[in-house]
Protein backbone atom coordinates (compact mmCIF):
# COMPACT_ATOMS: atom_id res chain seq x y z
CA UNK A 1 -50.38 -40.49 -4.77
CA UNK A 2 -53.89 -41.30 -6.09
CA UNK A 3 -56.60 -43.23 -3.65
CA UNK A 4 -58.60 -46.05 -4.54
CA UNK A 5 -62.31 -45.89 -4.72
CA UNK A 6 -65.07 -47.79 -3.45
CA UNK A 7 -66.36 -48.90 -7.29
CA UNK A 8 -62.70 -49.88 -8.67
CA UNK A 9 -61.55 -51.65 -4.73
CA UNK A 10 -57.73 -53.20 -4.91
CA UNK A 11 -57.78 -52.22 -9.02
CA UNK A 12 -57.82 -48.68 -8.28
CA UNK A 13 -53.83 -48.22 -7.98
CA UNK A 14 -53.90 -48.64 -11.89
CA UNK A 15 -56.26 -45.96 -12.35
CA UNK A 16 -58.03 -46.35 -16.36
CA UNK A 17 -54.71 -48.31 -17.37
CA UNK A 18 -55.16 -51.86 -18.56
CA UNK A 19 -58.90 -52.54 -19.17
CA UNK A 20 -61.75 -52.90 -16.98
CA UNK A 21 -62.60 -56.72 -17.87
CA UNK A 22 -58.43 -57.22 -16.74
CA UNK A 23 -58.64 -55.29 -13.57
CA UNK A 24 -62.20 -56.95 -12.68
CA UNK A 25 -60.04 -60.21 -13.18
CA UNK A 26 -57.22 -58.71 -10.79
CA UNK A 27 -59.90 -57.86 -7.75
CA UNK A 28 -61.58 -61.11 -7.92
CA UNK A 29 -58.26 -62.67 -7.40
CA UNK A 30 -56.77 -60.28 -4.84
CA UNK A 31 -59.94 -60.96 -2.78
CA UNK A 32 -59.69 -64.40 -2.70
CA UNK A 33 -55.95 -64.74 -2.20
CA UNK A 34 -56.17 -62.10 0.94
CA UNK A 35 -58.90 -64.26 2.95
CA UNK A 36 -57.63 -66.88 5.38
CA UNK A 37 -57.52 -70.82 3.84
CA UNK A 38 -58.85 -73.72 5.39
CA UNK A 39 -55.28 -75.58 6.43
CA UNK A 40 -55.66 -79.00 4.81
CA UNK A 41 -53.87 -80.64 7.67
CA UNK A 42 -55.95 -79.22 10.87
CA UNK A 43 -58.74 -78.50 8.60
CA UNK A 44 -59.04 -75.17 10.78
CA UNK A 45 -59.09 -71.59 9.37
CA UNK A 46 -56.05 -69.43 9.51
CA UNK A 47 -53.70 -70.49 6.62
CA UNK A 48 -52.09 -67.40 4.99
CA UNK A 49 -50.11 -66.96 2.28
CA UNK A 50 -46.34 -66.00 2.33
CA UNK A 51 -45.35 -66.33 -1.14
CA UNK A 52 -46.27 -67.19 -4.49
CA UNK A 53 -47.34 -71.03 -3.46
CA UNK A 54 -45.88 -70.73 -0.03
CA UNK A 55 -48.77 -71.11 2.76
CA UNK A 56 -48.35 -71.18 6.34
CA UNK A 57 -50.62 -72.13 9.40
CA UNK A 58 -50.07 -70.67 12.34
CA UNK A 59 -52.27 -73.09 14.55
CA UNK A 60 -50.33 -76.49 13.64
CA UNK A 61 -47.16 -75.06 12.39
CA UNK A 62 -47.15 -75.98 8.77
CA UNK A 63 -45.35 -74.26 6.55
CA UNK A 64 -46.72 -76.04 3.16
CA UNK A 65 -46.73 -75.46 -0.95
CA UNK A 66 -49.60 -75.39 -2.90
CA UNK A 67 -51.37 -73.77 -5.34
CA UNK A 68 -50.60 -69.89 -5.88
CA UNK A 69 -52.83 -67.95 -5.40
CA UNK A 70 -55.36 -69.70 -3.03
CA UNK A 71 -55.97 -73.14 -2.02
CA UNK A 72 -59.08 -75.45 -3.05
């Protein structure tokens, strides 16, 4: 199995495949979705995401929908 770099980060499973503009795209994303969400009910840190629109906060206990990939 191939390792990821430091210059290509999360994009680096697809090696030169796809473009660089699309994986740039892909990172920028990833990075985003992967940090914790401000929970719009506690207004706290700590929401994660469980699915594709599924979010959950494990101070108050809210499992909630929203957008997909990170919340605004």
């Amino acid at each position: 199995m191939t390792t990821k770099s430091k210059k290509t980060k999360s994009a680096g499973r697809f090696g030169s495949r796809h473009g660089k503009t699309v994986r740039d795209k892909l990172v920028k994303v990833e990075k985003k979705q992967k940090v914790k969400q401000k929970c719009p009910f506690c207004e706290k840190l700590g929401s994660k995401r469980v699915s594709k629109g599924v979010w959950e906060c494990p101070r108050c206990k809210k499992k909630f929908a929203s957008n997909t990939y990170y919340l605004d």
